[in-house]
C-alpha atoms as a PDB file:
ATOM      1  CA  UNK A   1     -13.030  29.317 -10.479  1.00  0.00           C
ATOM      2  CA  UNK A   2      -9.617  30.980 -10.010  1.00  0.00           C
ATOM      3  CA  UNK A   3      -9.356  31.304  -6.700  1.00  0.00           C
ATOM      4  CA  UNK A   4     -10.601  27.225  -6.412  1.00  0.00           C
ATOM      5  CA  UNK A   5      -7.896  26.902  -8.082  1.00  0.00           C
ATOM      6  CA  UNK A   6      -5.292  28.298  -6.251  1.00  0.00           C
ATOM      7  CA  UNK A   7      -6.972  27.001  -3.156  1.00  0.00           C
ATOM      8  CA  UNK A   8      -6.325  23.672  -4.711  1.00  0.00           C
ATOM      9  CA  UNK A   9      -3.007  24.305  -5.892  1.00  0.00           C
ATOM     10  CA  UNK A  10      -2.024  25.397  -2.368  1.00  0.00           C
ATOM     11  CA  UNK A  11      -3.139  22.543  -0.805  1.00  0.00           C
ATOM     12  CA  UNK A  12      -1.100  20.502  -3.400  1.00  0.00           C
ATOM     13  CA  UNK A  13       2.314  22.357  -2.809  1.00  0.00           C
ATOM     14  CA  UNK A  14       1.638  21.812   1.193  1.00  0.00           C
ATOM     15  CA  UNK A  15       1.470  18.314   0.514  1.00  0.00           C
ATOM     16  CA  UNK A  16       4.591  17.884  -1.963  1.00  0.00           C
ATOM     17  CA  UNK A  17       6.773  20.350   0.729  1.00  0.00           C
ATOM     18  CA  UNK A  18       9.350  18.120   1.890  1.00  0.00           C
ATOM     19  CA  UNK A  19      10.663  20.137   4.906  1.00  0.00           C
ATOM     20  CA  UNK A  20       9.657  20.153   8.445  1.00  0.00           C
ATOM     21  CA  UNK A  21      10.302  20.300  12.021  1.00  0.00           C
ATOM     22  CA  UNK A  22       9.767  17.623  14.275  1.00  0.00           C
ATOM     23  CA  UNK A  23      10.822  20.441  16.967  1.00  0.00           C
ATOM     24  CA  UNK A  24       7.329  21.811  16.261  1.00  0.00           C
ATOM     25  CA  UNK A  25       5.780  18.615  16.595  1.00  0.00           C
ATOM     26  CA  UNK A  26       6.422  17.780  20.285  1.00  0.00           C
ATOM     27  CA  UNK A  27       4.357  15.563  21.901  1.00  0.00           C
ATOM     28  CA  UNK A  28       4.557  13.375  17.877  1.00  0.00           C
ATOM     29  CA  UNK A  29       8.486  13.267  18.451  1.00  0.00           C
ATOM     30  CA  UNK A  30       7.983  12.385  22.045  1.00  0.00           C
ATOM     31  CA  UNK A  31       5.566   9.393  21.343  1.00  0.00           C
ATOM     32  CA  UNK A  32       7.627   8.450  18.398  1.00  0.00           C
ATOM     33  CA  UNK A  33      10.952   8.485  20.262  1.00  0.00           C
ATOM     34  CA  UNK A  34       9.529   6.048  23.333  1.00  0.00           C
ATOM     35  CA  UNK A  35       7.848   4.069  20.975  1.00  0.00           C
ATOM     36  CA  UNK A  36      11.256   3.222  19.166  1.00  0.00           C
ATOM     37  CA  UNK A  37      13.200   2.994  21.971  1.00  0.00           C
ATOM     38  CA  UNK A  38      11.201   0.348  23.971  1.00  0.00           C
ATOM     39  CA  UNK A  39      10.833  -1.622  20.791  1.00  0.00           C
ATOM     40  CA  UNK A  40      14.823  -1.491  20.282  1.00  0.00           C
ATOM     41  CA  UNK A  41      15.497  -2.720  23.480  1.00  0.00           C
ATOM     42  CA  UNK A  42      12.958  -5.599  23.406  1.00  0.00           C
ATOM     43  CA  UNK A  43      14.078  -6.173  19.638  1.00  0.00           C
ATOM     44  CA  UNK A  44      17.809  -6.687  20.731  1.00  0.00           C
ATOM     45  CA  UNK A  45      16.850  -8.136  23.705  1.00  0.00           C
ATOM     46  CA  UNK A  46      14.114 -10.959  22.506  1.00  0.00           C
ATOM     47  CA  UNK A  47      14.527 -10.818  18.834  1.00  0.00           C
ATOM     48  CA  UNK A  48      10.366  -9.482  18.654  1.00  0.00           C
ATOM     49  CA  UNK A  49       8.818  -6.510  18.796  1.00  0.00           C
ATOM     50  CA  UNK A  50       5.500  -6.974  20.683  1.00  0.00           C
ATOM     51  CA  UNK A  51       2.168  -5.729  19.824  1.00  0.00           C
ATOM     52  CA  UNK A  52       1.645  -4.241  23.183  1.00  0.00           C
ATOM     53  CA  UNK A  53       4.064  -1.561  22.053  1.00  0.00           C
ATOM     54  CA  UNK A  54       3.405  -1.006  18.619  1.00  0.00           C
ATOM     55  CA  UNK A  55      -0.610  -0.647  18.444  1.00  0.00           C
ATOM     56  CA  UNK A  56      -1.061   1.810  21.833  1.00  0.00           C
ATOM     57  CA  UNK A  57       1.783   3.777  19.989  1.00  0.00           C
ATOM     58  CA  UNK A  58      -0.295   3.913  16.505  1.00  0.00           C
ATOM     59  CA  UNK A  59      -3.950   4.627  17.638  1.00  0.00           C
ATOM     60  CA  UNK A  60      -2.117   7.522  20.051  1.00  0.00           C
ATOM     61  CA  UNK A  61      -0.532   8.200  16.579  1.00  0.00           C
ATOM     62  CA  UNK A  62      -4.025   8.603  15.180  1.00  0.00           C
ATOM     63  CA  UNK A  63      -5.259  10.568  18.342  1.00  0.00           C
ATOM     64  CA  UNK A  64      -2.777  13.308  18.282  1.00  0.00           C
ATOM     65  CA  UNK A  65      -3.201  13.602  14.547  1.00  0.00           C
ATOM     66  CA  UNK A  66      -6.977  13.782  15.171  1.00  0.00           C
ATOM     67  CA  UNK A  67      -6.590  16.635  17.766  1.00  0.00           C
ATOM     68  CA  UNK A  68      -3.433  18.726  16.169  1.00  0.00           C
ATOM     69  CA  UNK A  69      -4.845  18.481  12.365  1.00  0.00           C
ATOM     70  CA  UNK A  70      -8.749  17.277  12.070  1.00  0.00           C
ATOM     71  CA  UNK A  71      -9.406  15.757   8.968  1.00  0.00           C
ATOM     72  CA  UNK A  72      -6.200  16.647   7.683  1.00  0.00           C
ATOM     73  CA  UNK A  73      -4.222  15.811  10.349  1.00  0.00           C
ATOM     74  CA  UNK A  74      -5.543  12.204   9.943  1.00  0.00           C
ATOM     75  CA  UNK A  75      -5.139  11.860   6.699  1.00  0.00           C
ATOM     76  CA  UNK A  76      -1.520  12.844   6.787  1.00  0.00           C
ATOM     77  CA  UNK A  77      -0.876  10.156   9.478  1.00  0.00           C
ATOM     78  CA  UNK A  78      -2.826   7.452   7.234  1.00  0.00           C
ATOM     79  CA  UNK A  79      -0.503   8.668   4.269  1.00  0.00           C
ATOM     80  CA  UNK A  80       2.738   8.121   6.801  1.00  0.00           C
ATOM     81  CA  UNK A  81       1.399   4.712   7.674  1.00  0.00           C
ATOM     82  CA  UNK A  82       1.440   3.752   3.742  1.00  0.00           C
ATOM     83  CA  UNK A  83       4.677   5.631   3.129  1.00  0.00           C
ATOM     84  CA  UNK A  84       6.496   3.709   6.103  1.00  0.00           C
ATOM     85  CA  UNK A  85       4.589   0.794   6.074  1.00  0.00           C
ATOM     86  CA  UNK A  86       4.426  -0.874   2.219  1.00  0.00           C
ATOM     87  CA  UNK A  87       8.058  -1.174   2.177  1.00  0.00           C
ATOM     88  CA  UNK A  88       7.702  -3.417   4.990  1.00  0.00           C
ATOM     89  CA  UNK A  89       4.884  -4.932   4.363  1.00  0.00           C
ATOM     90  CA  UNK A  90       6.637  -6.379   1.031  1.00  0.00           C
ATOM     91  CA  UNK A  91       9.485  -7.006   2.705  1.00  0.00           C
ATOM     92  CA  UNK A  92       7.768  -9.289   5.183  1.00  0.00           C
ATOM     93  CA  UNK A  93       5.960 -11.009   2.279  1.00  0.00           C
ATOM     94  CA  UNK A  94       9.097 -11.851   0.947  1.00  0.00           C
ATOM     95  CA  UNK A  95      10.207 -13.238   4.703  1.00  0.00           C
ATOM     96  CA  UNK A  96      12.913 -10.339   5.071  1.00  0.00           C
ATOM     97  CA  UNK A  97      11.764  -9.058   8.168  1.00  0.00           C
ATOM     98  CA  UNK A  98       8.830  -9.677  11.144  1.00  0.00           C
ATOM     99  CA  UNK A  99       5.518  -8.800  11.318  1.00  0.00           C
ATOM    100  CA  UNK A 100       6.803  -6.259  14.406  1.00  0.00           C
ATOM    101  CA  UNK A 101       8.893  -4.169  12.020  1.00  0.00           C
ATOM    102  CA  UNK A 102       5.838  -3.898   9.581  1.00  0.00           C
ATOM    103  CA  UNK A 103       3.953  -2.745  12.685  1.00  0.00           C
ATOM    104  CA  UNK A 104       6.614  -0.002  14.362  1.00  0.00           C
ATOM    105  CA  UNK A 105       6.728   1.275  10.971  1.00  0.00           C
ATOM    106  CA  UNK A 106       3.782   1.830  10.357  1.00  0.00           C
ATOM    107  CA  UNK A 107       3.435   3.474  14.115  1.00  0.00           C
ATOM    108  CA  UNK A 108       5.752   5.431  13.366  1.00  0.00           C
ATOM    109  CA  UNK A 109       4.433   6.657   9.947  1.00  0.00           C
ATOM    110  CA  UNK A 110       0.814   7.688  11.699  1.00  0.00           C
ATOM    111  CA  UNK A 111       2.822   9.616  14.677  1.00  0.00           C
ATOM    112  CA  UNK A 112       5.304  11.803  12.294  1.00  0.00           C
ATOM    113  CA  UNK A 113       2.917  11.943   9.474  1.00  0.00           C
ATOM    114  CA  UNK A 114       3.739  11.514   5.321  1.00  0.00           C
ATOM    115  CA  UNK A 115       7.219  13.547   4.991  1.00  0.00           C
ATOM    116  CA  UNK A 116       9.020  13.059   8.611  1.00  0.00           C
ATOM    117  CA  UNK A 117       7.832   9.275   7.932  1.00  0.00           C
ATOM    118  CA  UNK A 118       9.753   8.887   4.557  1.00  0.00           C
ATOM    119  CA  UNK A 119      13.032  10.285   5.800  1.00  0.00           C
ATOM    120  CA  UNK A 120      12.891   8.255   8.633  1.00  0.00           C
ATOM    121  CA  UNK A 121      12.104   5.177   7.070  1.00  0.00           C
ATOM    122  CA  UNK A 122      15.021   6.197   4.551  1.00  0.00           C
ATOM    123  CA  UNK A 123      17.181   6.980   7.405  1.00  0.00           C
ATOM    124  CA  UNK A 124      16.161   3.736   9.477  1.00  0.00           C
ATOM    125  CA  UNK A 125      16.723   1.449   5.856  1.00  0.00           C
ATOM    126  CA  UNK A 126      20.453   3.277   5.686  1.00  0.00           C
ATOM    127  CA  UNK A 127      21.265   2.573   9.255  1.00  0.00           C
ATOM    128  CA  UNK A 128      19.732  -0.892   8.818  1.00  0.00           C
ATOM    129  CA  UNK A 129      22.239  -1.554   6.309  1.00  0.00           C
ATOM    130  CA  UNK A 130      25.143  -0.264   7.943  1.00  0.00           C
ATOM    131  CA  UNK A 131      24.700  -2.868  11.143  1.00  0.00           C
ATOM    132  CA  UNK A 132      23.825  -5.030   8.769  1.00  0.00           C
ATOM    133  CA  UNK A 133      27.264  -5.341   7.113  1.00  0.00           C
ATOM    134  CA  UNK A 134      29.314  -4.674  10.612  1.00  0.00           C
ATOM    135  CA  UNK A 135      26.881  -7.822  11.686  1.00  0.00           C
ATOM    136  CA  UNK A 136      28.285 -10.132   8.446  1.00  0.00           C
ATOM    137  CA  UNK A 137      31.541  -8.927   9.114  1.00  0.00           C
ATOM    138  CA  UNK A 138      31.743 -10.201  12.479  1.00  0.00           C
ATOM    139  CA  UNK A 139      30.175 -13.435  11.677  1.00  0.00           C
ATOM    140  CA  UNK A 140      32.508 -14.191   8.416  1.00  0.00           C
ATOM    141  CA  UNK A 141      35.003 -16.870   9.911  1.00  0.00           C
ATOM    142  CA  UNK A 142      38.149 -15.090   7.614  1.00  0.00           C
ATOM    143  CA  UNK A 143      39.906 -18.376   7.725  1.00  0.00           C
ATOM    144  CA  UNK A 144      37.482 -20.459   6.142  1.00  0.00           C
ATOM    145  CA  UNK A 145      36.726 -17.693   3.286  1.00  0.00           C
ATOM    146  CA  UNK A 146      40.280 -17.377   2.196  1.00  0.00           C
ATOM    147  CA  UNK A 147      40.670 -21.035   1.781  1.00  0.00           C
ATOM    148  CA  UNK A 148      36.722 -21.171  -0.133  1.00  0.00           C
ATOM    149  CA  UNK A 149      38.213 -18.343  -2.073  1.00  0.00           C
ATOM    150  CA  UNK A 150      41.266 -20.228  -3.137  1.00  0.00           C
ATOM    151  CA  UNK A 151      39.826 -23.071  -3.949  1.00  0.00           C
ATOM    152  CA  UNK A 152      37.416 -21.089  -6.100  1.00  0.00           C
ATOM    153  CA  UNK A 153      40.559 -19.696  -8.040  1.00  0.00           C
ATOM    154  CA  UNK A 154      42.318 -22.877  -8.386  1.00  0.00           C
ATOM    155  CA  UNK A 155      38.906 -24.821  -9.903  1.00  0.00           C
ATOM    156  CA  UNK A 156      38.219 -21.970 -12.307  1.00  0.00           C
ATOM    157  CA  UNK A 157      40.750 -23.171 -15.023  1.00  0.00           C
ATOM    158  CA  UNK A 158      38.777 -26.245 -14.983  1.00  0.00           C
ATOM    159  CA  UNK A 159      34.981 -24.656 -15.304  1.00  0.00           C
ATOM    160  CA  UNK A 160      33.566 -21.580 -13.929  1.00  0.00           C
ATOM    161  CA  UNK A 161      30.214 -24.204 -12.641  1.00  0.00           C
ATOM    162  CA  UNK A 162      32.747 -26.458 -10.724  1.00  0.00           C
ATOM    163  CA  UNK A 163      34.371 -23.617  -9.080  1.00  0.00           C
ATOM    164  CA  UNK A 164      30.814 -21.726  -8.239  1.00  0.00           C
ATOM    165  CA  UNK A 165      29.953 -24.959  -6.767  1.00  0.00           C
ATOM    166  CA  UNK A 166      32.207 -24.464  -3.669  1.00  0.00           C
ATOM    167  CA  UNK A 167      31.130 -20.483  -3.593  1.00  0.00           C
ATOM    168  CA  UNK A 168      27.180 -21.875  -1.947  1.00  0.00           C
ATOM    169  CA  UNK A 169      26.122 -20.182   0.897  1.00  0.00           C
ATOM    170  CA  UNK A 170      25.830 -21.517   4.022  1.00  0.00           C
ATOM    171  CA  UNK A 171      22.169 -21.942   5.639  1.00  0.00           C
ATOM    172  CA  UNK A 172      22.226 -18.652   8.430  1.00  0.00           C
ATOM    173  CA  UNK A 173      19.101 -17.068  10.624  1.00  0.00           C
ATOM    174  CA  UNK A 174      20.547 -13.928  11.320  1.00  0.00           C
ATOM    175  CA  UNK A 175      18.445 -11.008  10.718  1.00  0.00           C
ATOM    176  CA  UNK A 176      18.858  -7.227  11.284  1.00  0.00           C
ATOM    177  CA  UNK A 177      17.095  -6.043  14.707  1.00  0.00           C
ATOM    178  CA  UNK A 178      15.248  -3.470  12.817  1.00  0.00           C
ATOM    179  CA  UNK A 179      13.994  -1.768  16.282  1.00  0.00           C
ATOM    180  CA  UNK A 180      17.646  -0.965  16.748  1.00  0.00           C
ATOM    181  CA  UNK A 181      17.668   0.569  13.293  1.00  0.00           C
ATOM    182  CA  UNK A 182      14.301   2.109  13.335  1.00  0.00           C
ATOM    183  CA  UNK A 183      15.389   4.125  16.451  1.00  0.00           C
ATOM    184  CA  UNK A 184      18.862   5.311  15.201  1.00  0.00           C
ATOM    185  CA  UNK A 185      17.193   6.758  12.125  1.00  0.00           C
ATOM    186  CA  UNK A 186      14.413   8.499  13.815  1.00  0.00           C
ATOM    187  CA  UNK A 187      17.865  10.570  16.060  1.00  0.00           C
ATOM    188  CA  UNK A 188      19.045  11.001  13.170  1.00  0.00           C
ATOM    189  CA  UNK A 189      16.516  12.784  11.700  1.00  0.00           C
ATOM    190  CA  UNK A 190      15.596  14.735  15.010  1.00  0.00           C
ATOM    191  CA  UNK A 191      19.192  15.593  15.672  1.00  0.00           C
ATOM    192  CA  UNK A 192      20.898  16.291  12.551  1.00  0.00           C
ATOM    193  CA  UNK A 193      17.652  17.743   9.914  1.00  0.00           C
ATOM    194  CA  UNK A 194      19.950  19.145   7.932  1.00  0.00           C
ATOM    195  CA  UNK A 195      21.453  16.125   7.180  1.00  0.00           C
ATOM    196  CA  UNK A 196      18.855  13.335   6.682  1.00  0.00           C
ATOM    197  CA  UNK A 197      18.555  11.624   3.473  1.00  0.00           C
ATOM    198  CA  UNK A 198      15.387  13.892   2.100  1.00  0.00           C
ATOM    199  CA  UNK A 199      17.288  16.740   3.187  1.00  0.00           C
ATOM    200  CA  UNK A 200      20.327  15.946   0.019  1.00  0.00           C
ATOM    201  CA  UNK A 201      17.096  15.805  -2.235  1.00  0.00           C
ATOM    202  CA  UNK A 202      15.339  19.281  -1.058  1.00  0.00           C
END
């Protein structure tokens, strides 16, 4: 019973150790790598990622799993398919991004496997964010919100609903090319490990 135990218990701390090496995992970081660079360029470029690139990428995802890691190995790429994946998957629910990002996600998840898929997907949401706000700031026309900002101030005496009233957004369809994003983060975590967002948590 004791040592079923600590067999047990082993198996649990393998699965709760946050560190790794995607150095180790070579031909995972290769597939992962050309997986999210073609679907960054076609993102940027046509605004989609296709399926062509996203399911060969996540049944060879499988595959390698399969043949470094059995059993295991599989199940740790299923768990990086949730752990990437759900995010996205509610996000697209809630129309915040395309069924494309949901899919190179969840690619990527089943190639790096449960921990290397979390920081990435952490990494990718950060960088994500960051073009996200260089992208508004470009778009903002700096005349118009002065003068929207102004007129705010000068209607606020009169009633903080009047003055919100001129504060509506406009109607926009720009969206974050999360291939772009997805593919930053994943560099980021094979270039700099010691400074990925699990990494300040370790």
């Amino acid at each position: 019973m004791p040592r079923e135990f600590l067999s047990r218990a082993n198996k649990w701390a393998g699965i709760m150790d946050t560190t790794y090496d995607l150095t180790l995992m070579p031909a995972a970081a290769a597939l992962a790598v050309a997986c999210t660079m073609t679907a960054a360029v076609l993102d940027h470029r046509h605004g989609h990622i296709p399926n062509a690139v996203t399911y060969p990428c996540l049944l060879t995802g499988f595959m390698l799993a399969a043949v470094s890691g059995g059993l295991a190995g599989i199940g740790l790429a299923f768990a990086g398919l949730l752990a990437a994946g759900m995010i996205f998957i509610i996000a697209f629910a809630a129309g915040s991004c395309g069924g494309g990002d949901v899919k190179l996600m969840a690619a990527l998840g089943a190639i790096l496997g449960l921990w290397p898929a979390i920081d990435v997907t952490l990494a990718s949401l950060m960088v994500g964010g960051v073009i996200a706000v260089f992208s508004m700031a470009r778009r903002v026309q700096w005349g118009v919100l002065l003068r929207t900002v102004g007129l705010f101030a000068l209607l606020l005496p009169v009633g903080f609903r009047d003055a919100a009233s001129v504060l509506k957004p406009r109607e926009t369809h720009h969206t974050v090319r999360f291939g772009v994003a997805a593919a930053l983060g994943l560099l980021w975590c094979l270039f700099m490990p010691g400074f990925t967002p699990l990494s300040l948590v370790r």
